[in-house]
Every structure is written in C-alpha cells, then in structure tokens.
N, C-alpha and C. Protein backbone atom coordinates (compact mmCIF):
# COMPACT_ATOMS: atom_id res chain seq x y z
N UNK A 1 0.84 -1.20 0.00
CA UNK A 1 0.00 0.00 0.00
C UNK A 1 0.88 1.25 0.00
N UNK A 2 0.60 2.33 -0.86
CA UNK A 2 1.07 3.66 -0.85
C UNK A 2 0.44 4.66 0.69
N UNK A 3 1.57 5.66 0.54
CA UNK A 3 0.71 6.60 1.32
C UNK A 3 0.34 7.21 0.70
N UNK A 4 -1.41 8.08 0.91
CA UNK A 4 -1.42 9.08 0.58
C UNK A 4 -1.70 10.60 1.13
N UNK A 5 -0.64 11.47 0.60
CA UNK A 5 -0.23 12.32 0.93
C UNK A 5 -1.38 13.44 1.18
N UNK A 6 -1.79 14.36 2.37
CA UNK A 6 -2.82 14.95 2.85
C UNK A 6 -3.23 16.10 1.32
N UNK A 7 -1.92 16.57 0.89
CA UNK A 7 -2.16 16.96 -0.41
C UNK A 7 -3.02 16.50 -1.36
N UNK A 8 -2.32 15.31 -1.63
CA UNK A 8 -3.19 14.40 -3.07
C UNK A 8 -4.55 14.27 -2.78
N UNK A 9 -4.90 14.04 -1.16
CA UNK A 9 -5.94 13.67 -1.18
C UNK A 9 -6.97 14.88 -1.21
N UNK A 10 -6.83 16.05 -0.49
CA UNK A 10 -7.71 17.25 -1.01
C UNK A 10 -7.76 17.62 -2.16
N UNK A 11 -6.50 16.93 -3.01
CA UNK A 11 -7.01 17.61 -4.35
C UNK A 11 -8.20 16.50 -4.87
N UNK A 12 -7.68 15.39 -4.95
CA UNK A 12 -9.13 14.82 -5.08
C UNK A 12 -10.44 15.10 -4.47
N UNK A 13 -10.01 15.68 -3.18
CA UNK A 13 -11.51 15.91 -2.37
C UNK A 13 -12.16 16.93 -2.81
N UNK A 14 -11.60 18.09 -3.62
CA UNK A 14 -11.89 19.25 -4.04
C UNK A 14 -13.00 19.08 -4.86
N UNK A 15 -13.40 18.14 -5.72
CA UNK A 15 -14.06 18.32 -6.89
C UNK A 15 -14.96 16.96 -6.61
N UNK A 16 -14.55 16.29 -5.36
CA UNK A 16 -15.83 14.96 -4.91
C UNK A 16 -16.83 15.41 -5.05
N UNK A 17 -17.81 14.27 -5.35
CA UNK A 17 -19.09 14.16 -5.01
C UNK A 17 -18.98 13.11 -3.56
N UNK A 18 -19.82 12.99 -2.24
CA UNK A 18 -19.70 12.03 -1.22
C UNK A 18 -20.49 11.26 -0.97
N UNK A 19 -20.41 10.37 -1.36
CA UNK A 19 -21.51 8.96 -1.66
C UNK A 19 -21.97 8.44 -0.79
N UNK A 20 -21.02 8.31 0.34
CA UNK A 20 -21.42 7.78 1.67
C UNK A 20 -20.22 8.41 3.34
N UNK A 21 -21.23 8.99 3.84
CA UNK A 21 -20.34 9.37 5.23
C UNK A 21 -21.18 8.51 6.18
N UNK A 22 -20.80 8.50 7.67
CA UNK A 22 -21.42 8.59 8.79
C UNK A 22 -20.85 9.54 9.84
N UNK A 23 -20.92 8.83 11.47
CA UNK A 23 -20.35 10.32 11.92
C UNK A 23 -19.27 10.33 12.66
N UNK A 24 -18.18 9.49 11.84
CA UNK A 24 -16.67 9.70 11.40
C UNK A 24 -16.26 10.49 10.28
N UNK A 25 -17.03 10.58 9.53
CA UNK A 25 -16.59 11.14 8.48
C UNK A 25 -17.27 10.38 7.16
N UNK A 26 -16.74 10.85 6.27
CA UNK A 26 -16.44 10.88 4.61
C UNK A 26 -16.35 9.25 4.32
N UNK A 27 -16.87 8.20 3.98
CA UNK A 27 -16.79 6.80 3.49
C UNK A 27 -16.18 6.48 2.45
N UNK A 28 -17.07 7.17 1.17
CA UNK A 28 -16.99 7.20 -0.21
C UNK A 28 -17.35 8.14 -1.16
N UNK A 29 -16.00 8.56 -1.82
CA UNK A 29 -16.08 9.93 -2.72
C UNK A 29 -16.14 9.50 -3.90
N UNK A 30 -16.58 9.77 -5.02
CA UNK A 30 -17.19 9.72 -6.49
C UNK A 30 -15.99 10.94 -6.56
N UNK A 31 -14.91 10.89 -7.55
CA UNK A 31 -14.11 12.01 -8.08
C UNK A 31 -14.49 12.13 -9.34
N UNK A 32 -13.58 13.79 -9.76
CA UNK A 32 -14.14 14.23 -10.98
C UNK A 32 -14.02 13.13 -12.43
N UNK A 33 -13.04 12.12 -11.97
CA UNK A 33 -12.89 11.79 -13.57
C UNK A 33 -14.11 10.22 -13.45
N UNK A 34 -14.69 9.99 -12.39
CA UNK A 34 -15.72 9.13 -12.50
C UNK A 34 -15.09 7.74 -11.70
N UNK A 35 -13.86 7.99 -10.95
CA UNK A 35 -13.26 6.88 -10.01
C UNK A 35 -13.85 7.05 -8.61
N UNK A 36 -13.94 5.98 -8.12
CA UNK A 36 -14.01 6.33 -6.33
C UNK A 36 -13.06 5.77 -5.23
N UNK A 37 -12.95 6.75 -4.48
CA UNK A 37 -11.96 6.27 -3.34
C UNK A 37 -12.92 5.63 -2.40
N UNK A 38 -12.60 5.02 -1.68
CA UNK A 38 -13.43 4.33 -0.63
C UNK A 38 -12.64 4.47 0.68
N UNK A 39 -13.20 5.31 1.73
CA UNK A 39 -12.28 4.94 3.23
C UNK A 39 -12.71 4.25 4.05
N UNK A 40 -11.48 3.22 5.05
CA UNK A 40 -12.23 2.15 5.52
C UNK A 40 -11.34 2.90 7.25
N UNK A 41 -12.41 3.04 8.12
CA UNK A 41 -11.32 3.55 9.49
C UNK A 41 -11.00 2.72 10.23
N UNK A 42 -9.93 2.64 11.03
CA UNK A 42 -9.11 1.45 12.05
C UNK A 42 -10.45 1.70 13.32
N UNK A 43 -11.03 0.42 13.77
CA UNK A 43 -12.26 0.86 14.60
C UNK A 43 -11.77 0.48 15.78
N UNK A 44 -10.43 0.37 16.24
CA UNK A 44 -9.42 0.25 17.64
C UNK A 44 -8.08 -0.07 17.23
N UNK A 45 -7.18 0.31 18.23
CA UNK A 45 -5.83 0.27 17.63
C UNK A 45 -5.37 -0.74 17.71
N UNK A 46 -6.06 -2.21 18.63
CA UNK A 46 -5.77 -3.25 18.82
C UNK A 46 -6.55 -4.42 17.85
N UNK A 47 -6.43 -3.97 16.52
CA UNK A 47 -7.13 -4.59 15.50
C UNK A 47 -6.21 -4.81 14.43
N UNK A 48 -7.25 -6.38 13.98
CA UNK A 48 -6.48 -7.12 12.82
C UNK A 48 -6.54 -6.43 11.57
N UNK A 49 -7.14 -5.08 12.07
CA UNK A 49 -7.47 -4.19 10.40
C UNK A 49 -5.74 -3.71 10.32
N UNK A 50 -5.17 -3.92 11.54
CA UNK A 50 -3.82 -2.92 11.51
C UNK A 50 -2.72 -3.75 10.66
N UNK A 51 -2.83 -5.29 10.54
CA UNK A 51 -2.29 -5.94 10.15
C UNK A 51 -2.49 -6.49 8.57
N UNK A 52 -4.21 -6.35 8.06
CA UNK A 52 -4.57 -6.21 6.89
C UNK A 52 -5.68 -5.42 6.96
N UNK A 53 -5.14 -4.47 6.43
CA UNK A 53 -6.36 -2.99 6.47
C UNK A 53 -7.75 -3.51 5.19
N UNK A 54 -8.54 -3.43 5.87
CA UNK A 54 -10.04 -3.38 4.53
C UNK A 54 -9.34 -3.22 3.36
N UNK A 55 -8.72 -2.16 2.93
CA UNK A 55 -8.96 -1.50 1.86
C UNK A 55 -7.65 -2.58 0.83
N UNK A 56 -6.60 -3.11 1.48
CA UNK A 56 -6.06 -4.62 0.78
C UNK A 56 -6.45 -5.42 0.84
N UNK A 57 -7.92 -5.85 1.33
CA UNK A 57 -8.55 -7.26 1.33
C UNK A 57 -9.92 -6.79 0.38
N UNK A 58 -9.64 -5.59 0.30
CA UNK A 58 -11.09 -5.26 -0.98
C UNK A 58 -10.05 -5.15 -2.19
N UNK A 59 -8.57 -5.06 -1.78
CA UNK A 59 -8.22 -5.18 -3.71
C UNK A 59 -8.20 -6.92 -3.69
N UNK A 60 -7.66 -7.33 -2.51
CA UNK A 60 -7.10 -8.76 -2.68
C UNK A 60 -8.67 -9.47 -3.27
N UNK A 61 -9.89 -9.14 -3.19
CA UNK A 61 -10.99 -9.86 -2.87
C UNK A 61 -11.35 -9.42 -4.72
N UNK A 62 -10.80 -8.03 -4.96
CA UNK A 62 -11.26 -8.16 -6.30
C UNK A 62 -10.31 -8.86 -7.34
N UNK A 63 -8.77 -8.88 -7.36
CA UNK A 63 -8.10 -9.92 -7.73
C UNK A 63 -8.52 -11.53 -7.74
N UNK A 64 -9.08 -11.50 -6.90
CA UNK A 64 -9.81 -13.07 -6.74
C UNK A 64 -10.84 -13.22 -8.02
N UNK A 65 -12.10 -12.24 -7.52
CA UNK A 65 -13.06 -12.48 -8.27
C UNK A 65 -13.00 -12.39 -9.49
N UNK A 66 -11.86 -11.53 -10.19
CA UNK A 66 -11.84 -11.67 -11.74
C UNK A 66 -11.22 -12.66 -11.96
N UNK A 67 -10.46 -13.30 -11.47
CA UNK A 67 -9.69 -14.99 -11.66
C UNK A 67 -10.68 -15.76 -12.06
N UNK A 68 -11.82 -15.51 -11.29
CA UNK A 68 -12.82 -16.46 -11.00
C UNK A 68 -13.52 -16.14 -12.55
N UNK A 69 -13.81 -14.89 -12.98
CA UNK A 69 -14.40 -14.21 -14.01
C UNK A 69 -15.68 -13.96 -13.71
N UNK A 70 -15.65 -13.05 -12.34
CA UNK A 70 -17.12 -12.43 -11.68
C UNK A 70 -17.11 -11.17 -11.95
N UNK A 71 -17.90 -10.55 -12.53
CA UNK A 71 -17.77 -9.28 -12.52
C UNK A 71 -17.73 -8.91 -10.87
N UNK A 72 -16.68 -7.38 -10.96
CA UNK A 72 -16.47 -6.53 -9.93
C UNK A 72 -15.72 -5.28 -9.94
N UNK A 73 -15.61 -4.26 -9.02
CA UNK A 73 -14.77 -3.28 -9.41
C UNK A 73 -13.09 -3.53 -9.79
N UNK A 74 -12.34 -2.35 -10.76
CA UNK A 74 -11.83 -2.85 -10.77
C UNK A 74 -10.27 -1.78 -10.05
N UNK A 75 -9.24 -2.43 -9.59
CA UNK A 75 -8.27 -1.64 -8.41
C UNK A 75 -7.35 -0.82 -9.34
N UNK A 76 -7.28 0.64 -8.97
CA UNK A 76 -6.16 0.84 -9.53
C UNK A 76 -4.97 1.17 -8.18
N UNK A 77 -5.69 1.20 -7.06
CA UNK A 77 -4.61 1.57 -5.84
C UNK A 77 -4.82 1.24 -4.80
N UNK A 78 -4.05 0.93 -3.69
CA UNK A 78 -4.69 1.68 -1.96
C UNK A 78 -3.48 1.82 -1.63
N UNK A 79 -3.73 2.76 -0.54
CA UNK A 79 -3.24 3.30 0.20
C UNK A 79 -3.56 3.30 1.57
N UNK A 80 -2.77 4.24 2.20
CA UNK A 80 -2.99 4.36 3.50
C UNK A 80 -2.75 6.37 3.59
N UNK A 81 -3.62 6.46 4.46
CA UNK A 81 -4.00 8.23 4.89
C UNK A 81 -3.99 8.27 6.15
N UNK A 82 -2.98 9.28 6.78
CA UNK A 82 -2.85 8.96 8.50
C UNK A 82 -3.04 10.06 8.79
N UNK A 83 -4.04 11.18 8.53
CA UNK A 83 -4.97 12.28 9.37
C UNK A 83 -5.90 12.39 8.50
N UNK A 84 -7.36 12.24 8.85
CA UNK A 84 -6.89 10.46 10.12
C UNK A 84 -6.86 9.21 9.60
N UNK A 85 -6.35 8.15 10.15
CA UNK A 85 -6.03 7.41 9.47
C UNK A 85 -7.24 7.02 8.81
N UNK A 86 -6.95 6.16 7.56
CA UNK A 86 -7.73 5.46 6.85
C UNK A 86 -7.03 4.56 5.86
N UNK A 87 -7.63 3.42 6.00
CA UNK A 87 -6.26 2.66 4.46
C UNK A 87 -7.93 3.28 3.43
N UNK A 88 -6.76 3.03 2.38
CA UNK A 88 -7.88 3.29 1.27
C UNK A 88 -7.87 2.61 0.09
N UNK A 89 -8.97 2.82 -1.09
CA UNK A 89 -8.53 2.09 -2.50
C UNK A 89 -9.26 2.84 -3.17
N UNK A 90 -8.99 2.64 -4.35
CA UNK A 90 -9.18 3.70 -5.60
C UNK A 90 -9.55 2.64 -6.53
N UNK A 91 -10.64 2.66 -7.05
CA UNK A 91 -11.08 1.96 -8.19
C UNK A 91 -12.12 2.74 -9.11
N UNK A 92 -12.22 2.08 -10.31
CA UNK A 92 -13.25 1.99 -11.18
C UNK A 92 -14.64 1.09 -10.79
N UNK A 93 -15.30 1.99 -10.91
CA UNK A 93 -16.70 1.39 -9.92
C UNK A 93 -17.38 0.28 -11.45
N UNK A 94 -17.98 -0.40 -10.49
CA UNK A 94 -18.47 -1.87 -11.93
C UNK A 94 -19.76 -0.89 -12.34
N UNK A 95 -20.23 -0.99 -13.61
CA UNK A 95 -20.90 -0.28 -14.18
C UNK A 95 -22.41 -0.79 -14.20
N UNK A 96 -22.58 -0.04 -14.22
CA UNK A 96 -24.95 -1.16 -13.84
C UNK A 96 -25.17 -0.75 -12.79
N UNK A 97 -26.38 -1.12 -12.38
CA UNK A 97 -27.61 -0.81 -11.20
C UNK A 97 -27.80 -1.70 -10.82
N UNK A 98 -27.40 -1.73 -8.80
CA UNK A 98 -28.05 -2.54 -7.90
C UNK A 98 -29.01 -3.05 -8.42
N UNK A 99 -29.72 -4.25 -7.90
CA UNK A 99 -30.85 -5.22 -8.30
C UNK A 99 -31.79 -4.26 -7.00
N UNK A 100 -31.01 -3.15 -5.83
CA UNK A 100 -32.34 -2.31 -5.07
C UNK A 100 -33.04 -1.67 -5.83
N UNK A 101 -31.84 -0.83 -6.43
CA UNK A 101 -32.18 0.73 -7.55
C UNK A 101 -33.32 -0.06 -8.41
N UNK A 102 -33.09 -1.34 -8.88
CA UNK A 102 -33.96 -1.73 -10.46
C UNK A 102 -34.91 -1.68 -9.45
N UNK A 103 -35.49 -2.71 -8.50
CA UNK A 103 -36.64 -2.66 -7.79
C UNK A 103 -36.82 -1.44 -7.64
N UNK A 104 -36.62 -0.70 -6.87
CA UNK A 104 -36.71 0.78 -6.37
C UNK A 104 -37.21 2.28 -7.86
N UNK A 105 -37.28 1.68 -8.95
CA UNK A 105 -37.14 2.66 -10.17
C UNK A 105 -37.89 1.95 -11.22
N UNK A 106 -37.57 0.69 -11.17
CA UNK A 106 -37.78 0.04 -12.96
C UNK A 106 -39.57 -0.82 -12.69
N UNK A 107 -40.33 0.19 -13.12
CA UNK A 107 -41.95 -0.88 -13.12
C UNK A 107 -42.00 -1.89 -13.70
N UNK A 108 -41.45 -1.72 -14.50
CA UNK A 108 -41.38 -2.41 -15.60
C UNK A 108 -40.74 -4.09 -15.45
N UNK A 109 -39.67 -4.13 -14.62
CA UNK A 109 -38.95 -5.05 -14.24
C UNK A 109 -39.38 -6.11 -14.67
N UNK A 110 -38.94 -7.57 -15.28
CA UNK A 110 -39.55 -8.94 -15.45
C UNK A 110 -38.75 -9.50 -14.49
N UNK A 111 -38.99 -9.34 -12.92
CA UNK A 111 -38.46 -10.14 -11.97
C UNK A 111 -38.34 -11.43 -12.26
N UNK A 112 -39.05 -12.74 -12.90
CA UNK A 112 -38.93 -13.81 -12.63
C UNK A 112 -37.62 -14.23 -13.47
N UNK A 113 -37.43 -12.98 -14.80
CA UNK A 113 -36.37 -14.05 -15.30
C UNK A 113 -34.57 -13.41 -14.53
N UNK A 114 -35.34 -12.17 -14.22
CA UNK A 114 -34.11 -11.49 -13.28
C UNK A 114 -33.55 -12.30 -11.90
N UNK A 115 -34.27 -12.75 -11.02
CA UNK A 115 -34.59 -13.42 -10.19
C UNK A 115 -33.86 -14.92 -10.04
N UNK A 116 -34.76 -15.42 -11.25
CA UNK A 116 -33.92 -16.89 -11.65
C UNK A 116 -32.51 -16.55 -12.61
N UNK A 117 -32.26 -15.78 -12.86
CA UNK A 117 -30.78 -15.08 -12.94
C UNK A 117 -29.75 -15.02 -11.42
N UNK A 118 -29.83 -14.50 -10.87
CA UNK A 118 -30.16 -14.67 -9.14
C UNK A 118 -29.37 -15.58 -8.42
N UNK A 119 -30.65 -16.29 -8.68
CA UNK A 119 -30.67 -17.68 -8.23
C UNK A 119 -28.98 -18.68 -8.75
N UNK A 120 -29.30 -18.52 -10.08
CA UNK A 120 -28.27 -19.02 -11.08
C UNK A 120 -26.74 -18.52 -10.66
N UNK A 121 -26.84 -17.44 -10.40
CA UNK A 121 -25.63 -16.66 -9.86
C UNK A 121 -25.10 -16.42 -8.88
N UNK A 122 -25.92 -17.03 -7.44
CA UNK A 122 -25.58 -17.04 -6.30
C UNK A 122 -25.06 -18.65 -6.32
N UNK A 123 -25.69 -19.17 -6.98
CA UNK A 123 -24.89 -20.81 -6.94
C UNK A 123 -24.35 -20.48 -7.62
N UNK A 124 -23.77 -20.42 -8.67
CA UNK A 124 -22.28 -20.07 -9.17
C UNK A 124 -21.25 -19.50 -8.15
N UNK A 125 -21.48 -18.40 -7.34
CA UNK A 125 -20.74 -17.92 -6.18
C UNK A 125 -20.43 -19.02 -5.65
N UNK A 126 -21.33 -19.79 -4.91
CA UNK A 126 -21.04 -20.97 -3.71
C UNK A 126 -20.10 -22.08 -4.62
N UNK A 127 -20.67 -22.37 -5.85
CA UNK A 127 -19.77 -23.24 -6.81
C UNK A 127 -18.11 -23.04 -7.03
N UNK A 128 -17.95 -21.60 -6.55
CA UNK A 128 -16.76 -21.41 -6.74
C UNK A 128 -15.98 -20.82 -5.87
N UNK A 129 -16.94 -20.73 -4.40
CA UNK A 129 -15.75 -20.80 -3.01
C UNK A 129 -15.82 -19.44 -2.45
N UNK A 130 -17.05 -18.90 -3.28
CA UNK A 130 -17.22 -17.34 -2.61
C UNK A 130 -18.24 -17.10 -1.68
N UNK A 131 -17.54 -17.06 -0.83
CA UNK A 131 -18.58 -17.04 0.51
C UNK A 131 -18.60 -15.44 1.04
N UNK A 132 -19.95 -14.61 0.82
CA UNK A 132 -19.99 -13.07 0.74
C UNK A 132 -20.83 -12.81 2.11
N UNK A 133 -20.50 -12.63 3.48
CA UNK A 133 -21.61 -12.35 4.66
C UNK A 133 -22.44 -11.26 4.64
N UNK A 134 -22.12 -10.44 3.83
CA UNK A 134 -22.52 -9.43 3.27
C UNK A 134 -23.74 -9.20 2.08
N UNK A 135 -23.95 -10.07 1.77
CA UNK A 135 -24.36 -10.48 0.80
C UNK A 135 -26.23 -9.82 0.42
N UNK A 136 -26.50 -8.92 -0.32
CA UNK A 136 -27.96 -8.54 -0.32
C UNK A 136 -28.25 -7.40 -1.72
N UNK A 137 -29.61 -6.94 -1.83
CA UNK A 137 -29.71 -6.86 -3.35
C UNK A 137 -28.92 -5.29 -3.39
N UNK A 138 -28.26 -4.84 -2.46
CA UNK A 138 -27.39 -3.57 -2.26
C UNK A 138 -26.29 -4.04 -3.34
N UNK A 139 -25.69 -4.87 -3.00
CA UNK A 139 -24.28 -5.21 -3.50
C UNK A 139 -24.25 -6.01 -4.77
N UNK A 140 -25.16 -6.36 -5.01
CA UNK A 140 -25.02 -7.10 -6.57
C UNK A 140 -25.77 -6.23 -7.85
N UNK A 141 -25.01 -6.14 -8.73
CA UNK A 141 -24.93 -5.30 -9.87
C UNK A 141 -25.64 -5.76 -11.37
N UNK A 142 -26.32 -5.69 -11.98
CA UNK A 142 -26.70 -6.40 -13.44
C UNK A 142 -25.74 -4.66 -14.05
N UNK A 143 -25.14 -5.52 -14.80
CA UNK A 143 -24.01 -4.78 -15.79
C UNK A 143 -24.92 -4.36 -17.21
N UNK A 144 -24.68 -3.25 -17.71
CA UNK A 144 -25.27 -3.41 -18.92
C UNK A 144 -24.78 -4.15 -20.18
N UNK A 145 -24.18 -5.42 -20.21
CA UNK A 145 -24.43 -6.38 -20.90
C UNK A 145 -24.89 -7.56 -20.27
N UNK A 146 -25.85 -7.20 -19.32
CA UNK A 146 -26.66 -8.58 -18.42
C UNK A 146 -26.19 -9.07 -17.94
N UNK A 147 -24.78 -8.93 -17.37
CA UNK A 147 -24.20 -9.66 -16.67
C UNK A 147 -24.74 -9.57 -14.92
N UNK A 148 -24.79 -10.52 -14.05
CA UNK A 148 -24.84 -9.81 -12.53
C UNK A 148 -23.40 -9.91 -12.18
N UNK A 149 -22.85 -9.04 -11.32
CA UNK A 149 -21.74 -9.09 -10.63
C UNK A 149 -21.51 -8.38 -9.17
N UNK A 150 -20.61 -8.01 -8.51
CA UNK A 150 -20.82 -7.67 -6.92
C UNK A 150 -19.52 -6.50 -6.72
N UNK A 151 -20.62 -5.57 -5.85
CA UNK A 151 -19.36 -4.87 -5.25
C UNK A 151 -19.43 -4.24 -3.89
N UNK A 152 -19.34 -3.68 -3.57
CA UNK A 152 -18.63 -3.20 -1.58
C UNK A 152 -18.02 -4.97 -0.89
N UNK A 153 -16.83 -5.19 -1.75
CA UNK A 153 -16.32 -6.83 -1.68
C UNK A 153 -15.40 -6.94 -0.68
N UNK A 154 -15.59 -5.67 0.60
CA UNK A 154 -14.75 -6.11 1.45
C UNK A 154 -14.44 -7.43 2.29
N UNK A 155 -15.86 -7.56 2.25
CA UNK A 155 -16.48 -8.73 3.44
C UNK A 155 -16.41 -9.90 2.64
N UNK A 156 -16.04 -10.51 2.10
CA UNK A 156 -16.11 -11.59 1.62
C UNK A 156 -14.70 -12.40 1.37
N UNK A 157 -15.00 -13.52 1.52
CA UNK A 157 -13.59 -14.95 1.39
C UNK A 157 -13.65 -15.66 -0.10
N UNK A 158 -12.91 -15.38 -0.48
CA UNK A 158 -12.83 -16.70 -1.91
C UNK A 158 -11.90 -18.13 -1.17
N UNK A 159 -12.72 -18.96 -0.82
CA UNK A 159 -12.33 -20.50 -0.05
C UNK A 159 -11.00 -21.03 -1.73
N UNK A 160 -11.44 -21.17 -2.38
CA UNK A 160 -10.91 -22.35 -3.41
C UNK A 160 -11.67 -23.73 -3.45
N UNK A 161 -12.55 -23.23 -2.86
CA UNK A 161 -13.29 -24.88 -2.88
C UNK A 161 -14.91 -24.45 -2.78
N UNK A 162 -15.43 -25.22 -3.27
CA UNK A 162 -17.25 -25.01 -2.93
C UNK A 162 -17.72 -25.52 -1.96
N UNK A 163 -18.85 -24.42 -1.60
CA UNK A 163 -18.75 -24.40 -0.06
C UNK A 163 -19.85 -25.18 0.51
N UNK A 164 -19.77 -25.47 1.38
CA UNK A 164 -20.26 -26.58 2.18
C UNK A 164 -22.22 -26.14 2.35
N UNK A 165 -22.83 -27.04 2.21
CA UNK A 165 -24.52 -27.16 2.59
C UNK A 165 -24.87 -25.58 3.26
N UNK A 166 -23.80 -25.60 4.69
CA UNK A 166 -24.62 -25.06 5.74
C UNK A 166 -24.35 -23.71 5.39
N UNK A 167 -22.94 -23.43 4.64
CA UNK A 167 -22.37 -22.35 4.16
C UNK A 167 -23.19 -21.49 3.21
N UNK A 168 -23.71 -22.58 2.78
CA UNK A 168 -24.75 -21.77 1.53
C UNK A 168 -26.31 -21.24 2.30
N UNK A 169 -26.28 -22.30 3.32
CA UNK A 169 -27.58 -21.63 3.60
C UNK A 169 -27.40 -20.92 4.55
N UNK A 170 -26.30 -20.30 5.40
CA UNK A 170 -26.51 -18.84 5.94
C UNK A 170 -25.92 -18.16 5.37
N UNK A 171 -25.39 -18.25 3.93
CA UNK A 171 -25.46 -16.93 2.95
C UNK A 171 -26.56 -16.55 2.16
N UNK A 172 -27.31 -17.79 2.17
CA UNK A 172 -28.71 -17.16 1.41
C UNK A 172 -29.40 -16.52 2.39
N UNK A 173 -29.75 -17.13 3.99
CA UNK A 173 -30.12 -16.25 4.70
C UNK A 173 -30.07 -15.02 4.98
N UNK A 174 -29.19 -14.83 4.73
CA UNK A 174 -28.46 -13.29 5.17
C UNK A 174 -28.98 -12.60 3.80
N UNK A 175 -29.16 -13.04 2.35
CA UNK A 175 -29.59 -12.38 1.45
C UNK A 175 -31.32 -11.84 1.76
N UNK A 176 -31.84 -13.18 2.50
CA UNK A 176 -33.19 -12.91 2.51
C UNK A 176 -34.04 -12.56 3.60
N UNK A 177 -33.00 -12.13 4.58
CA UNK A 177 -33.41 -11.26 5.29
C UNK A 177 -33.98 -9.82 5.29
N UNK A 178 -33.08 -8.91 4.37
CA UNK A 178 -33.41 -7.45 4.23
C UNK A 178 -35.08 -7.63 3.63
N UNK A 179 -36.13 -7.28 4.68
CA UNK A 179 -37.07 -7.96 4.17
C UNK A 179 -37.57 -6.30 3.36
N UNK A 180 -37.12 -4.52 3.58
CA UNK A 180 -37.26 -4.18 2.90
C UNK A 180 -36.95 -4.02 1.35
N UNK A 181 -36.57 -5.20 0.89
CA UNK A 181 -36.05 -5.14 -0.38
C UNK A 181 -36.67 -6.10 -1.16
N UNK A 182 -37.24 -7.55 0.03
CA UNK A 182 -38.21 -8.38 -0.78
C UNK A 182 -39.26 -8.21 -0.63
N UNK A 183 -39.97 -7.30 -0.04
CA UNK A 183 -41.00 -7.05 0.05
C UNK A 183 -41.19 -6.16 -1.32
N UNK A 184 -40.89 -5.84 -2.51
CA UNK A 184 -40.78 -5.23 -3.60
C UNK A 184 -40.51 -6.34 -4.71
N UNK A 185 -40.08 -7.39 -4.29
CA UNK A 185 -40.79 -8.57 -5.10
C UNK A 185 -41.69 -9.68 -5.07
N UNK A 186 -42.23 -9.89 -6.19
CA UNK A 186 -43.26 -10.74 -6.56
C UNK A 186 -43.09 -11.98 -5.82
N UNK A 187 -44.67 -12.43 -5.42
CA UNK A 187 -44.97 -14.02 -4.69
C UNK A 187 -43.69 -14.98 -5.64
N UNK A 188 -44.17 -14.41 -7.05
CA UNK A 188 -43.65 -16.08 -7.97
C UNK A 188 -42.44 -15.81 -8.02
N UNK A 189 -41.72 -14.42 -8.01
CA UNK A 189 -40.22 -14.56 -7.84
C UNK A 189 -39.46 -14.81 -6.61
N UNK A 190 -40.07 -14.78 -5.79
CA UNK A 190 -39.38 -15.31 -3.66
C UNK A 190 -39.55 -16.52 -4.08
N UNK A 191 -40.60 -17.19 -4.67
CA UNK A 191 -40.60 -18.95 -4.77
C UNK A 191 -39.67 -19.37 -5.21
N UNK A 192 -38.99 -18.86 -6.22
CA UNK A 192 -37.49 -18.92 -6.84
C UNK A 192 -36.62 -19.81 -5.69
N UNK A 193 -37.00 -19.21 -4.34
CA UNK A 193 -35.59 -19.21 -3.30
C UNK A 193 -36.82 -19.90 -2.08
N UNK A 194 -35.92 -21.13 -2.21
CA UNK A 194 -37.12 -21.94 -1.54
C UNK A 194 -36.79 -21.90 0.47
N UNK A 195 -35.62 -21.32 0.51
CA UNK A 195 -35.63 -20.63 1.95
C UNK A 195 -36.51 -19.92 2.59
N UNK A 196 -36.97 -19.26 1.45
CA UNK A 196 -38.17 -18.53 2.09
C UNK A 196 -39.10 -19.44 2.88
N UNK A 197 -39.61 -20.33 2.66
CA UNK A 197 -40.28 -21.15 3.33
C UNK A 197 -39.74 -21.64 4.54
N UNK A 198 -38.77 -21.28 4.99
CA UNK A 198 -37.85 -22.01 6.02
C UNK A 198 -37.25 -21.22 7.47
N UNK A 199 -37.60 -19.50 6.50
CA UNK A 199 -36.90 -18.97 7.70
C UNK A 199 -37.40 -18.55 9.41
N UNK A 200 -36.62 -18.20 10.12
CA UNK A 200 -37.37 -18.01 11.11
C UNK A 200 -37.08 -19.37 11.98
C-alpha cells in the first residue's frame, strides 16, 4: 500500500461528489474523472485491520473475483492516509444498477427471469468458493451487458473450494433477510428461493 499524501488527497476531495459518510466522516467519494476512493477507518488500535487494512482485502478480494471471471470493481490503488487514518482504494466502480435501484425505479422489471438469474448466480458464487456475509440486493450489480456481478467486496472470502450445505444456507439467509427489499418482489419470484419457506 502507498501513502497518501494529505495533499493528493484534497485535491481529489476538491471536486468529490460524497456517496457515503457517517459520523466519522467521509466513506466514499465519487471524483471528478468518474473513479471512487473508498475509506475504511481502524475501529481500535488493537485490530487485525492494523495488520490487513479493509482496503487490501477489498483489492485482494477483487483480484480473486476476476480470476474467477465475476464481474467486480476494478483496483487501480490503496493506500494508506494517516490524518486520520484510513487505508484506502481507488477503483473503477463496476458499471450497472443494484438489483435495489432496479426494484426501487424500474416498473417495468420482469423479476422472474431477473430473479432466476439470481438464483443461477448465487450458486455459481457458492460453486466457486465465494462465501460473501454481506451479501444482499445492495451489493449485486446487473451490468449493462446482463451480466450480474458484486461490489462493496470487502467482506467476503474466496475459499478455493465449494462451499459446504450449511455455508450456503446462511449466505442465502443473510440475502433474505433485508425484508425491505423483498417485500418489492413478486410471490412467484421469492418462490425462486425456496428458503423462504424455512426462515425463522
């Protein structure tokens, strides 16, 4: 990881758009040429973030996934920023709309074949050792050549191996929980995901 210098970084900050703060600060800046930095903060000094900061396990995690040939963002840097600290990374954001935004905007939507797209693509994940805890219709992307793919990829492990029964089913759980997000889809597209029947 580079440092970066309190300089470099206001000049980028100069012309941000801020995508996401809380009340530490600044998360994620949108810069002028259409890249985003992402800051990840040390949340105690007696942490394994000190030893691998977020922001090298979100490049290491996107190195993985294109091996794999998943769509995801793609790295051109990180760094580290020490007032105040933050490791950081600089990428090209994956191009397309959350599967929230489409719910959230598109009437139009043909959920069932989107859906069983989904479906198809979350077993492909487990098929290939990607186990995401994170996992919900926030973070997965339909690309505009139909592809789905994933990003805020901090949180997630690429195993090398496909993952086990139980593995899969508390990652689907965790998908089908955010119940404000399935509650915006259709009876016949939740049937898709036969957990539903299960949870609780």
């Amino acid at each position: 990881m580079q440092v970066l210098s309190e300089e470099q970084f206001h000049s980028w900050r100069t012309d941000a758009r801020v995508l996401e703060k809380d009340r530490y600060g600044e998360k994620v800046l949108l810069l002028s040429d259409g890249t985003i930095l992402k800051l990840f903060r040390r949340k105690s000094w007696f942490s394994k973030t000190l030893i691998f900061p977020p922001a090298k396990r979100f490049a290491d995690n996107a190195a993985a996934l294109q091996r794999l040939q998943i769509p995801c963002p793609q790295v051109i840097a990180t760094y580290k920023l020490f007032n105040p600290y933050r490791s950081v990374v600089h990428y090209h954001p994956l191009a397309g709309e959350t599967l929230r935004g489409l719910l959230k905007t598109e009437q139009s939507l043909e959920q069932m074949q989107l859906f069983a797209q989904l479906a198809e693509f979350i077993t492909s994940l487990h098929d290939k050792g990607v186990y995401f805890r994170s996992l919900h219709l926030g973070n997965i992307v339909l690309t505009p050549d139909g592809q789905l793919g994933l990003i805020d990829i901090s949180d997630l492990r690429c195993l090398g191996r496909p993952l086990s029964r139980s593995m899969r089913d508390r990652n689907y759980r965790h998908l089908l929980r955010y119940q404000q997000d399935w509650s915006l889809v259709s009876e016949q597209a939740r049937a898709i995901f036969p957990l539903f029947s299960s949870r609780g």
